[in-house]
Protein backbone atom coordinates (compact mmCIF):
# COMPACT_ATOMS: atom_id res chain seq x y z
CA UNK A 1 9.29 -1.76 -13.28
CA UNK A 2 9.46 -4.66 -11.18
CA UNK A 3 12.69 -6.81 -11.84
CA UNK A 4 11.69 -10.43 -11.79
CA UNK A 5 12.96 -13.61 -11.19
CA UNK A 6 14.37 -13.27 -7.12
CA UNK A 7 11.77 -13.89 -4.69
CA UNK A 8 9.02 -11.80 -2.95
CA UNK A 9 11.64 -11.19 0.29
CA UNK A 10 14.41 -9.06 -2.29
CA UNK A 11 11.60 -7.57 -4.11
CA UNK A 12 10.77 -6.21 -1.09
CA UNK A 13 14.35 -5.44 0.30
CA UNK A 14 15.08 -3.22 -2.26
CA UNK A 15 13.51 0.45 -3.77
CA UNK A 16 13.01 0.60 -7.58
CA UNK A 17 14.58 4.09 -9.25
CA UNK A 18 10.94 5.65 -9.35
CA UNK A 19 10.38 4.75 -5.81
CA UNK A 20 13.24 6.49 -4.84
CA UNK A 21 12.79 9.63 -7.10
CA UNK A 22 9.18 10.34 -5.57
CA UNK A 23 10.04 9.41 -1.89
CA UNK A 24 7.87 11.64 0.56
CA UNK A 25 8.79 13.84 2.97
CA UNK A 26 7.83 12.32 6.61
CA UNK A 27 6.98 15.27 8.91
CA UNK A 28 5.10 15.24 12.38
CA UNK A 29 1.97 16.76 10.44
CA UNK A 30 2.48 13.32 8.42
CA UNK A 31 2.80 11.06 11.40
CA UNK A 32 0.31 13.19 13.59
CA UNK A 33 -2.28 12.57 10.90
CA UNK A 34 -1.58 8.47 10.27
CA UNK A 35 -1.88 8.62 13.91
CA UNK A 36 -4.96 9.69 14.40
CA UNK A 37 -6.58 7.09 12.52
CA UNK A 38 -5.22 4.26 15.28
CA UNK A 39 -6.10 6.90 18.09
CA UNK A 40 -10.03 5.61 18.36
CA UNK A 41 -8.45 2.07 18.38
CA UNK A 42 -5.79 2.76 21.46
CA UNK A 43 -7.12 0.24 23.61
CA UNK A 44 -6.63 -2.96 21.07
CA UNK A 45 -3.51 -1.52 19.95
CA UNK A 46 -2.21 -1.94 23.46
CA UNK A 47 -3.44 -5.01 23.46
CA UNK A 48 -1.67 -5.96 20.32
CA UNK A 49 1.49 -4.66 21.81
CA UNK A 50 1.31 -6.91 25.19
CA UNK A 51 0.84 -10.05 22.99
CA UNK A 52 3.97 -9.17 20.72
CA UNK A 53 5.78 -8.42 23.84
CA UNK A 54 4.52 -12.47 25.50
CA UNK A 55 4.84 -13.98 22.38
CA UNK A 56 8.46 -12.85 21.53
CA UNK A 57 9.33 -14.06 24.80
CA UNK A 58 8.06 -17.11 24.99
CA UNK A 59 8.97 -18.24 21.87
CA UNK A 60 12.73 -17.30 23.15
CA UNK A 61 12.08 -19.80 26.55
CA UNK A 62 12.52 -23.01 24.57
CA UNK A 63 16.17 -22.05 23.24
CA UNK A 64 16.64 -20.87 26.87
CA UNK A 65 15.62 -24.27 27.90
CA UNK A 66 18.04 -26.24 26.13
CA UNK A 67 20.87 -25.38 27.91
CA UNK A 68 18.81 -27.09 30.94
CA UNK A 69 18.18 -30.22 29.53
CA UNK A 70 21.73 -30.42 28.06
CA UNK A 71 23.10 -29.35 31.19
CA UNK A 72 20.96 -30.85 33.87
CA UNK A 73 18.81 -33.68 31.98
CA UNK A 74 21.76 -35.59 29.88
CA UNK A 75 24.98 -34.74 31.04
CA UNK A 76 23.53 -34.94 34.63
CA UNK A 77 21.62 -37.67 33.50
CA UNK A 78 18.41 -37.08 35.24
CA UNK A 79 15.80 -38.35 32.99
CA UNK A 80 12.70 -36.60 35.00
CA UNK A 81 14.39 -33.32 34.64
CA UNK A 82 14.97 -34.08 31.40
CA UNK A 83 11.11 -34.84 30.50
CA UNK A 84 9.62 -32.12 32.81
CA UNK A 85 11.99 -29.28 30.66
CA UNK A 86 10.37 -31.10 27.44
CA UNK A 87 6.95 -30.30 28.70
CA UNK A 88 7.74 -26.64 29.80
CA UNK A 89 9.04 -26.08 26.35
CA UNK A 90 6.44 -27.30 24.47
CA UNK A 91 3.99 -25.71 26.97
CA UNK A 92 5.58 -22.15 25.99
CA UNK A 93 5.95 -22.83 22.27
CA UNK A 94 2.38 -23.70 21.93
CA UNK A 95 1.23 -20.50 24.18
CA UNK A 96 3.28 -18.08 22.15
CA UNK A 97 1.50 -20.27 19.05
CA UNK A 98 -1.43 -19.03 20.51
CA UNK A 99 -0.87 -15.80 21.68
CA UNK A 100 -0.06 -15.20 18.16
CA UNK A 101 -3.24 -15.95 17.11
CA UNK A 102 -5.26 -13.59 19.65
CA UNK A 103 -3.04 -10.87 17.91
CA UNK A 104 -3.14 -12.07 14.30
CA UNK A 105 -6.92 -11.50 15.32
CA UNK A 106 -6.50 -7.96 16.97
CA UNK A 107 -4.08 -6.88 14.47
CA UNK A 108 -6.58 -7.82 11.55
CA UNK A 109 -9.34 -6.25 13.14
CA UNK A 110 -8.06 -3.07 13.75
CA UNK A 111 -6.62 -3.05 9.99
CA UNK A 112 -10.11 -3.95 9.24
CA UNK A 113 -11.90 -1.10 10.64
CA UNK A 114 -9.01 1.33 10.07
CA UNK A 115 -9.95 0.52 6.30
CA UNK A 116 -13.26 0.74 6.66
CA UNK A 117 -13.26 4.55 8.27
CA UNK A 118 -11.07 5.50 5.38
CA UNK A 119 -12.95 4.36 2.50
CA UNK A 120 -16.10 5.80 3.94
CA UNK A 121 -14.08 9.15 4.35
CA UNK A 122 -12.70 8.34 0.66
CA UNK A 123 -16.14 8.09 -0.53
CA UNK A 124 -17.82 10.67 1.09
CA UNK A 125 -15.02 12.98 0.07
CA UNK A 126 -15.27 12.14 -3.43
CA UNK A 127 -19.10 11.81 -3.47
CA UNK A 128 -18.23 16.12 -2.75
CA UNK A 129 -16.64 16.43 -5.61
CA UNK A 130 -17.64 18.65 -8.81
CA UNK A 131 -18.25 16.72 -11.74
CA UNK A 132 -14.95 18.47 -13.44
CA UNK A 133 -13.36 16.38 -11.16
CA UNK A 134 -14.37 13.25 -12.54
CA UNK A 135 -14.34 13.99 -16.11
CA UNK A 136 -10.52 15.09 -15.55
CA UNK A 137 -9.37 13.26 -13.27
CA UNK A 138 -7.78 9.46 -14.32
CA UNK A 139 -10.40 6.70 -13.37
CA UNK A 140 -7.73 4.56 -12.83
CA UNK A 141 -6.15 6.61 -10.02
CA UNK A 142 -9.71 6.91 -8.36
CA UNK A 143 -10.93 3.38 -8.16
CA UNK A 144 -6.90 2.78 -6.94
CA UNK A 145 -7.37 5.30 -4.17
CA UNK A 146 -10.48 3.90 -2.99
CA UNK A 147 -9.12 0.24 -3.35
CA UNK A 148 -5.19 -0.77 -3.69
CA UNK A 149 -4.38 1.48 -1.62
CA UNK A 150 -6.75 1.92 1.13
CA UNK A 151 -6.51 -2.10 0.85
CA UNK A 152 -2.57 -1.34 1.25
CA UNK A 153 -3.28 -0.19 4.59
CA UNK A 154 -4.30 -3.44 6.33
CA UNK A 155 -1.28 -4.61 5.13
CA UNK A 156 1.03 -1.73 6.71
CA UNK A 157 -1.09 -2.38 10.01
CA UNK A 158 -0.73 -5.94 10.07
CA UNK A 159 2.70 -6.44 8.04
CA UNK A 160 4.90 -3.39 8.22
CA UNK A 161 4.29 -2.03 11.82
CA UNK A 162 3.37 -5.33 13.59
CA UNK A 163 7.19 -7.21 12.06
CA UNK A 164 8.94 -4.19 13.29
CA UNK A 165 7.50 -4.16 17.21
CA UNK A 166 7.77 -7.92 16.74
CA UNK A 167 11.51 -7.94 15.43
CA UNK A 168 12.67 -5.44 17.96
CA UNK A 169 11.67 -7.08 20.81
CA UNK A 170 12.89 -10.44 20.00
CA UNK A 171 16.17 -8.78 18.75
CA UNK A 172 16.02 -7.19 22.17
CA UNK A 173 14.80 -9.74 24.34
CA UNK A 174 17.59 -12.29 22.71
CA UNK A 175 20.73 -9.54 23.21
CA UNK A 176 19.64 -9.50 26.74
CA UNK A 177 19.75 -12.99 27.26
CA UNK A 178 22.97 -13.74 25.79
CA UNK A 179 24.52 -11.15 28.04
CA UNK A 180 23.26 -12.97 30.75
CA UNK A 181 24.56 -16.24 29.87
CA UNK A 182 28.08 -14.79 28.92
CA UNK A 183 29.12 -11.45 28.11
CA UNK A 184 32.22 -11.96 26.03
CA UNK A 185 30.40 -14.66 23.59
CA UNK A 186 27.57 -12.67 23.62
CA UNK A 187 29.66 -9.97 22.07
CA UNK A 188 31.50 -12.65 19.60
CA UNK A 189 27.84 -13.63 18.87
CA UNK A 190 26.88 -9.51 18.13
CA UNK A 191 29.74 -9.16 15.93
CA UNK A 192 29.28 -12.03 13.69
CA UNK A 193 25.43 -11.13 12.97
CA UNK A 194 27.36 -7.92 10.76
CA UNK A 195 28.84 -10.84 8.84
CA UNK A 196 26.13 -12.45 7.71
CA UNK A 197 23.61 -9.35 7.17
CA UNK A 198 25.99 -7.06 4.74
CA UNK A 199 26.92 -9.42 2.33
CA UNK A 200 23.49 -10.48 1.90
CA UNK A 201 22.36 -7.23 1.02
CA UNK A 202 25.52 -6.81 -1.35
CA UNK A 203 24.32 -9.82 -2.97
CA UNK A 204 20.57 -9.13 -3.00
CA UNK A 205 21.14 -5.55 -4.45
CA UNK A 206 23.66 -7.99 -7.56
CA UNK A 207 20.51 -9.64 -8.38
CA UNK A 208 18.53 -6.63 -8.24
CA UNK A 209 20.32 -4.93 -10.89
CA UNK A 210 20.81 -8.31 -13.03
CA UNK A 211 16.85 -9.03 -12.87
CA UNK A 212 16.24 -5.08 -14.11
CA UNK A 213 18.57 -6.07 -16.89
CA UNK A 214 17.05 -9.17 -17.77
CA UNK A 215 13.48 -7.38 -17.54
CA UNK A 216 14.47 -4.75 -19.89
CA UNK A 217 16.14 -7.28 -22.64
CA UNK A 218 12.98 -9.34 -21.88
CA UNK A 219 10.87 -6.19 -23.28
CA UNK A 220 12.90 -5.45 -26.04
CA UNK A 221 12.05 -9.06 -27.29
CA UNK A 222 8.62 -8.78 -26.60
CA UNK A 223 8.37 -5.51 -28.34
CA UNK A 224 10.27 -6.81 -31.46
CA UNK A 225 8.29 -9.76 -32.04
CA UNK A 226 4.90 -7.98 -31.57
CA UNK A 227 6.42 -5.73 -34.27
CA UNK A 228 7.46 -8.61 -36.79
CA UNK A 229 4.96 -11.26 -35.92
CA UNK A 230 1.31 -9.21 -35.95
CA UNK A 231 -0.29 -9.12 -39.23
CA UNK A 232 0.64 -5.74 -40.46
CA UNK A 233 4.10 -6.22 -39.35
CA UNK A 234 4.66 -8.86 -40.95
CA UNK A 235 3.31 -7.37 -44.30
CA UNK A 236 5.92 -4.24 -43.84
CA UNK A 237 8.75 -6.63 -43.15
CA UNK A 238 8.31 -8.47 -46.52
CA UNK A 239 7.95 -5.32 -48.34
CA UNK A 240 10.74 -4.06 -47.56
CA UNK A 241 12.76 -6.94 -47.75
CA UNK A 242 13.82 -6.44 -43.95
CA UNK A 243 13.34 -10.15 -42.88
CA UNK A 244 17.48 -10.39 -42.06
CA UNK A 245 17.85 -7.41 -40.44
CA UNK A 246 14.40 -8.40 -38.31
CA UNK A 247 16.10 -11.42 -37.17
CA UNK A 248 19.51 -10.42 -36.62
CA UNK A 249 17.77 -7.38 -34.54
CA UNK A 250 16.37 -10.31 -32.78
CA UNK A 251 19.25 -12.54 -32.63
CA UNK A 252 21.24 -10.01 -30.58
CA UNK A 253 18.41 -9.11 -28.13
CA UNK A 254 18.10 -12.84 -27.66
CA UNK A 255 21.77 -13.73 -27.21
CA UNK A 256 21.73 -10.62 -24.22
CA UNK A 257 19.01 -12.15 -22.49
CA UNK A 258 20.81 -15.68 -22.18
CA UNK A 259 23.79 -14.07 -21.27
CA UNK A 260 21.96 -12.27 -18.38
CA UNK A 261 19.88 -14.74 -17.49
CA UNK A 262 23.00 -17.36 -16.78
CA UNK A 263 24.52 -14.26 -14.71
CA UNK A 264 21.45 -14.19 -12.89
CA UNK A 265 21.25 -17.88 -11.79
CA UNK A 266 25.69 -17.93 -11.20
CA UNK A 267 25.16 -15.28 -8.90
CA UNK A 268 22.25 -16.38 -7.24
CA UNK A 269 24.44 -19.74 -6.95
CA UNK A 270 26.57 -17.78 -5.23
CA UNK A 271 24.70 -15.95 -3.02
CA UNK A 272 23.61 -19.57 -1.04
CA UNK A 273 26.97 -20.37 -0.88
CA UNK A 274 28.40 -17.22 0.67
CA UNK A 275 24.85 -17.39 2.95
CA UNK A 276 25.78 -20.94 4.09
CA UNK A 277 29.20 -20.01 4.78
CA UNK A 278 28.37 -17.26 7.03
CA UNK A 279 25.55 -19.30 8.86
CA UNK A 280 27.86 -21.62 9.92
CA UNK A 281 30.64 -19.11 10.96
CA UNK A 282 28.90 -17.68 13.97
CA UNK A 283 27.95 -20.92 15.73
CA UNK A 284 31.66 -22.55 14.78
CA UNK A 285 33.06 -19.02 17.00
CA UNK A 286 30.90 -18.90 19.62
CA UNK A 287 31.90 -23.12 20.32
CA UNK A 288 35.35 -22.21 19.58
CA UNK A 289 35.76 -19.01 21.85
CA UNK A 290 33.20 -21.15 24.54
CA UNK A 291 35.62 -24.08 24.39
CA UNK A 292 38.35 -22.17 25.12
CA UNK A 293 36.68 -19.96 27.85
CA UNK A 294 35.64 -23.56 29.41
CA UNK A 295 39.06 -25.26 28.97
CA UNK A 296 41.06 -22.15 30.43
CA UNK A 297 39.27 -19.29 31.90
CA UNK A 298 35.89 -20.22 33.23
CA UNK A 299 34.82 -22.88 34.18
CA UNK A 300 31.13 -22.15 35.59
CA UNK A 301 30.48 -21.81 31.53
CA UNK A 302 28.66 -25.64 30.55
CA UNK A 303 28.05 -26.77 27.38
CA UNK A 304 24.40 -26.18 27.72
CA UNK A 305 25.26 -22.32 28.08
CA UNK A 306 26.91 -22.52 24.68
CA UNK A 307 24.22 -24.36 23.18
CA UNK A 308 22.08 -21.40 24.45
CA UNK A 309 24.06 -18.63 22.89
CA UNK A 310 24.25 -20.69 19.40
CA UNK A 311 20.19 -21.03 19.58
CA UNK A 312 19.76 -17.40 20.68
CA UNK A 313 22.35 -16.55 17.66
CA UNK A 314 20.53 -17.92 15.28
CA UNK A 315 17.30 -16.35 15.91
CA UNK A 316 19.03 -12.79 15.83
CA UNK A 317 19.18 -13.43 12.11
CA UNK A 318 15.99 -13.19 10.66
CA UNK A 319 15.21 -10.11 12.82
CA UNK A 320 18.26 -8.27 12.20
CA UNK A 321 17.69 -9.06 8.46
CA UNK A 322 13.84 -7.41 8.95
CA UNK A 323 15.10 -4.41 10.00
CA UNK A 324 17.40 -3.29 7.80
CA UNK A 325 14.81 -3.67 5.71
CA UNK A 326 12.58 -1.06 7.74
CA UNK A 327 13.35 2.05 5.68
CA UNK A 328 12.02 0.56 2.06
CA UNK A 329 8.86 -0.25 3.72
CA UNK A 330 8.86 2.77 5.96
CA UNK A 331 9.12 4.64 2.40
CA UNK A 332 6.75 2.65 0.70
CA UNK A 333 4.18 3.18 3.57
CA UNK A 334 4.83 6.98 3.90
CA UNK A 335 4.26 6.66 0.05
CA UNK A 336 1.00 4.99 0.09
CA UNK A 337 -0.51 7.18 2.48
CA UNK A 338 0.54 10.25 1.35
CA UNK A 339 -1.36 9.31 -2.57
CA UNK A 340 -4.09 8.71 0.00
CA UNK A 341 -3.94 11.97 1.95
CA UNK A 342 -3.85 14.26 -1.20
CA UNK A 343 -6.98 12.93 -2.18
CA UNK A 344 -8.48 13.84 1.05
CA UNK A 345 -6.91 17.17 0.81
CA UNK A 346 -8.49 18.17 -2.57
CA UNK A 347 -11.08 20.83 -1.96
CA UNK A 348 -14.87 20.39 -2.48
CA UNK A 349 -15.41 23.27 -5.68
CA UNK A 350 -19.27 23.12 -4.67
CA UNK A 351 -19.98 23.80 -0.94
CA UNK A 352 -22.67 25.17 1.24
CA UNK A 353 -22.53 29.24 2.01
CA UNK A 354 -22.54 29.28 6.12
CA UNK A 355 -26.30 29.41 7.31
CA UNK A 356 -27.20 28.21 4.50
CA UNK A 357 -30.95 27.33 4.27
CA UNK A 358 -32.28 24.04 3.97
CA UNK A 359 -34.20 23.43 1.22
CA UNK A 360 -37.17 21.09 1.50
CA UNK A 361 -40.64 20.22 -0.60
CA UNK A 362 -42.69 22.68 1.52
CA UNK A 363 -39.94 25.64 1.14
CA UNK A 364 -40.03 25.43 -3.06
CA UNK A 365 -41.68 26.04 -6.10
CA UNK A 366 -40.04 23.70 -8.61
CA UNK A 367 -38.48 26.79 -10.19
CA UNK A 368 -35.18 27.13 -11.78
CA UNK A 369 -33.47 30.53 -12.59
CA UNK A 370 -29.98 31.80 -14.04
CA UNK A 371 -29.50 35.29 -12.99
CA UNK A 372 -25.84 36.80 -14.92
CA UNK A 373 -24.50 33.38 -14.49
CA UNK A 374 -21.02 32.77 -16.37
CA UNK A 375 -18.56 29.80 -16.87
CA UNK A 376 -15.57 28.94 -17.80
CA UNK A 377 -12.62 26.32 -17.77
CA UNK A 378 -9.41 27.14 -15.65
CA UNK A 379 -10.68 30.62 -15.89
CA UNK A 380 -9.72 30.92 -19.37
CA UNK A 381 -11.85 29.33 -21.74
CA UNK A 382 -15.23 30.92 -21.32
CA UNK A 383 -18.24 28.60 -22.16
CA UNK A 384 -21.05 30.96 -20.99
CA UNK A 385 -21.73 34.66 -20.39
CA UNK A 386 -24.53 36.90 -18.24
CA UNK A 387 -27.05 33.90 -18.86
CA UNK A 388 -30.09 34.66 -17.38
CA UNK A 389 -33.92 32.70 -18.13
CA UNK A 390 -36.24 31.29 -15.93
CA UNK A 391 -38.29 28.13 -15.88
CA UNK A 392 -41.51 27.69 -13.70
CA UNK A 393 -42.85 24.82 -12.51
CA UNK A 394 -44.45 22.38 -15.45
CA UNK A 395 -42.48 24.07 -18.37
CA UNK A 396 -41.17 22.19 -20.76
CA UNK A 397 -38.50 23.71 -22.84
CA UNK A 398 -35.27 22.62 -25.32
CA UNK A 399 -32.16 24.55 -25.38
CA UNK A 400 -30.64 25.25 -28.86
CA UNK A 401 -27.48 25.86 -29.90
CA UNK A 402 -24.58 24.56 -32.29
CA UNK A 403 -21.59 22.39 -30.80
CA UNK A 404 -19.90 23.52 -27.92
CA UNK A 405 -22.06 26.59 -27.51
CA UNK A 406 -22.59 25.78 -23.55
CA UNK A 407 -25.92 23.19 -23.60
CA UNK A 408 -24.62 20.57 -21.46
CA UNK A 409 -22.97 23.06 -19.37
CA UNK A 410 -26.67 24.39 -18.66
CA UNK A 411 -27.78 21.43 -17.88
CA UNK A 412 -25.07 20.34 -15.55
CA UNK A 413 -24.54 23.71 -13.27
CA UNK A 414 -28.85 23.15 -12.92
CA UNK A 415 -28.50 20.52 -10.49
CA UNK A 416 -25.24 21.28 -8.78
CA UNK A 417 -22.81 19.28 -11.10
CA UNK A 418 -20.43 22.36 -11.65
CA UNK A 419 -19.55 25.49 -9.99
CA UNK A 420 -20.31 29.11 -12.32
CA UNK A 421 -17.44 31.11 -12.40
CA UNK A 422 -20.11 34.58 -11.54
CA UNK A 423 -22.97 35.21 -10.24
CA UNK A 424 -25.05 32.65 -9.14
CA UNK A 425 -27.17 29.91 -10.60
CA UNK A 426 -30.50 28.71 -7.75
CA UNK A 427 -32.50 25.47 -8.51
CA UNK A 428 -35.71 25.30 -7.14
CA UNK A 429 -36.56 29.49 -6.50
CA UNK A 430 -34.33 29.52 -3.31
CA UNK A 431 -31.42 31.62 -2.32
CA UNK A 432 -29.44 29.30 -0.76
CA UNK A 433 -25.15 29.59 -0.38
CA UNK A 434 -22.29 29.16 -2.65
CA UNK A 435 -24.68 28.16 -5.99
CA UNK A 436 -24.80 25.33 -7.26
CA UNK A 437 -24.84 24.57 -3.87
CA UNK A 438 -25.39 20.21 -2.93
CA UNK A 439 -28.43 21.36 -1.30
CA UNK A 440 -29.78 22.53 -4.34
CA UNK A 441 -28.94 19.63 -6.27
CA UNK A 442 -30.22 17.41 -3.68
CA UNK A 443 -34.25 18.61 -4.92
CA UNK A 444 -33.24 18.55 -8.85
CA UNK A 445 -31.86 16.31 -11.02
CA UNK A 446 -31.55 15.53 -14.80
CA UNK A 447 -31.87 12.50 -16.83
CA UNK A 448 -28.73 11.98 -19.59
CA UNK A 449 -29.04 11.11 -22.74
CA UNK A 450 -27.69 7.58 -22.49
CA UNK A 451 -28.91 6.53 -18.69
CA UNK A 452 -28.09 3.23 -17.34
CA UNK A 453 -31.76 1.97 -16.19
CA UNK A 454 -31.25 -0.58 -13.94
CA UNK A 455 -33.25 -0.02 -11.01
CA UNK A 456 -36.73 0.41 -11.01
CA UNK A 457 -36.99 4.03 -10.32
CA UNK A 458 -35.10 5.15 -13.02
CA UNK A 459 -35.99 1.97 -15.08
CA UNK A 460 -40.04 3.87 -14.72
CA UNK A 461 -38.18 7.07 -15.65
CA UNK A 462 -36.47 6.31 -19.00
CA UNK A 463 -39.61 4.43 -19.67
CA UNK A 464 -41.64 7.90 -19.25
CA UNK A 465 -42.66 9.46 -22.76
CA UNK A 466 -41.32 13.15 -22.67
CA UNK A 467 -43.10 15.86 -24.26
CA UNK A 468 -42.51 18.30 -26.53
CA UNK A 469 -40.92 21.76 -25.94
CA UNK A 470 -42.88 24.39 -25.53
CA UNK A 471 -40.29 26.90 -26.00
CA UNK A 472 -36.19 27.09 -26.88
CA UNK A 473 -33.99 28.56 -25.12
């Protein structure tokens, strides 16, 4: 359950208990194999990685710049310096604007076809599979394999993996520069950034829990008043005379969910207020330990050179802030493509025998033939036993039998739908591997008893007259 109520960037920040509890294990075989699907796309990838590297560097230039223009354009009071440090700033905000873009487009293209190998891989893999497989397996998780979470991808491609390079390298890129300027604010600059991180988190993880609570009490009152309110419920509640117990029962639910829902909002409150706080604290101690160094110690430090450290502060924030963050969606990734991976590893239960031969109009009869074929369900319920008939081309027969007998299960090992548990089952009068094999099923087929006729071929088909049996079975 997804707690409500505090923004897409906590939602995010945070892992819910069930999250947690299923976590996978990342291993090289794990990375090795996520790997491998970037591997054919190496060369954009670099690509990708030299415009995150520009991009975070240039958009660092401008706060660089001021410093230059304080310094140099209006304390010096040089008004063409001052104009031509404008136009270099602007010049490098709108290339790393643009640079952006050329990667926004690499990033999304590689996501794009990374997607589009695995779903073909997803569907040939589950095209494969026996028809037990679909009639056991949950719909809903198929159709999410093959689109949430192959869709989930693009986003880890262009989201997850792209913030990180681009957060580290501006977080990098920004340490380095304040070092240059000054080493001692730069360190009064590093130890603030602490400051304002942890107690957001503390905060953030407040609301969490709150917004859980306020979920839950939110179901509860949903669940009573489907309960009391729906036709039948209301009938019960009136027959036995429960109508103030109903609304006390809902009194108290409601009464909790105001409570937590003002607790919510107060601590949210709260949560700006420290935020503001600490925003302002870092800039206030980097002018306060620069005014000192300038006053007493040093006086090659300007005022530009603060205003450089306070800029460069500032944008250490929202990377530092990212990265902490890196392990829920490191988890949630790992997650995502691990559901995806066990799908892949499922085994094919119908396969080709090595060598097998290739079966083709001119190499068969039209025959069908169950020599000692038997079947059964997890290898304990036994449908069929040492079946054996034959069919030759142009027969038309029925197969008889009371419910549950085996009749469909006939029907569906003839084309290759199911694997038989013995022996061997061969459409079409040719030995041919592991039967049912897909060749074999690729030269039969059968028509069910409620077909969807949509297309013309099979629209022709159901409209065919059938005729009668010339023999059970």
């Amino acid at each position: 359950m997804q707690p409500r109520g505090f923004g897409g960037a906590m939602r995010r920040g945070f892992l819910t208990d069930e999250e947690k509890k299923n976590s996978p294990k990342v291993t090289k075989a794990l990375l090795t194999r996520i790997l491998s699907y970037l591997r054919p796309y190496w060369k954009q990838l670099a690509l990708v990685l030299v415009c995150l590297c520009v991009s975070s560097v240039c958009s660092l230039f401008p706060s660089i710049l001021t410093g230059k223009m304080i310094d140099d354009g209006l304390i010096g009071r040089t008004l063409g310096t001052l104009i031509r440090l404008i136009l270099i700033s602007l010049a490098l905000n709108l290339d790393s604007n643009l640079i952006g873009v050329a990667e926004s487009y690499l990033n999304n293209w590689i996501a794009q076809h990374i997607s589009y190998d695995m779903r073909n891989q997803m569907f040939r893999h589950l095209q494969r599979m026996s028809q037990r497989f679909f009639t056991t397996a949950n719909q809903g998780d198929i159709i999410t394999r093959m689109t949430s979470d192959i869709s989930g991808v693009e986003s880890v491609i262009t989201s997850t993996f792209t913030s990180i390079l681009s957060n580290s390298i501006t977080l990098v890129a920004a340490v380095i520069a304040m070092f240059r300027k000054n080493w001692i604010l730069a360190l009064v600059g590093i130890v603030v950034v602490p400051l304002f991180t942890l107690p957001t988190r503390m905060a953030g993880k407040t609301r969490w829990k709150l917004a859980g609570e306020a979920q839950e009490c939110n179901d509860e009152i949903n669940g009573i008043l489907n309960e009391t309110l729906s036709v039948s419920g209301q009938l019960l509640v009136k027959l036995f005379g429960r109508e103030k117990h109903e609304f006390d029962r809902y009194r108290e639910a409601n009464g909790r969910m105001i409570r937590l829902n003002i607790r919510e909002r107060m601590a949210g409150r709260w949560f700006f207020v420290v935020l503001n706080t600490l925003t302002n604290i870092g800039p206030m101690l980097l002018y306060l330990v620069g005014g000192i160094l300038i006053m007493r110690h040093d006086s090659s430090l300007t005022v530009g050179d603060i205003t450089v450290l306070v800029a460069l502060l500032g944008r250490m924030y929202g990377p530092v802030n990212s990265l902490l963050n890196i392990q829920v969606d490191w988890i949630r990734s790992m997650a995502m493509f691990t559901r995806i991976f066990d799908y892949f590893d499922m085994p094919a239960e119908i396969s080709d025998r090595e060598n097998a031969l290739e079966i083709t109009k001119a190499n068969t009869r039209g025959e069908v033939r169950f020599e000692h074929v038997g079947f059964s369900y997890d290898g304990e319920r036994k449908i069929l036993k040492d079946i054996n008939f034959e069919l030759r081309s142009g027969d038309c027969v029925a197969i008889v039998g009371p419910s549950g007998s085996g009749k469909s299960t006939i029907v569906n090992l003839s084309p290759g739908c199911g694997t038989p548990r013995k022996a061997g089952c061969c459409s079409t009068d040719t030995t041919c591997g592991i039967s049912p094999c897909i060749r074999c099923g690729s030269r039969s087929a059968w028509l069910p008893r409620k077909p969807t006729c949509s297309t013309a071929p099979f629209a022709k088909t159901c409209s065919t007259p059938v005729r009668t049996p010339q023999k059970p079975i």
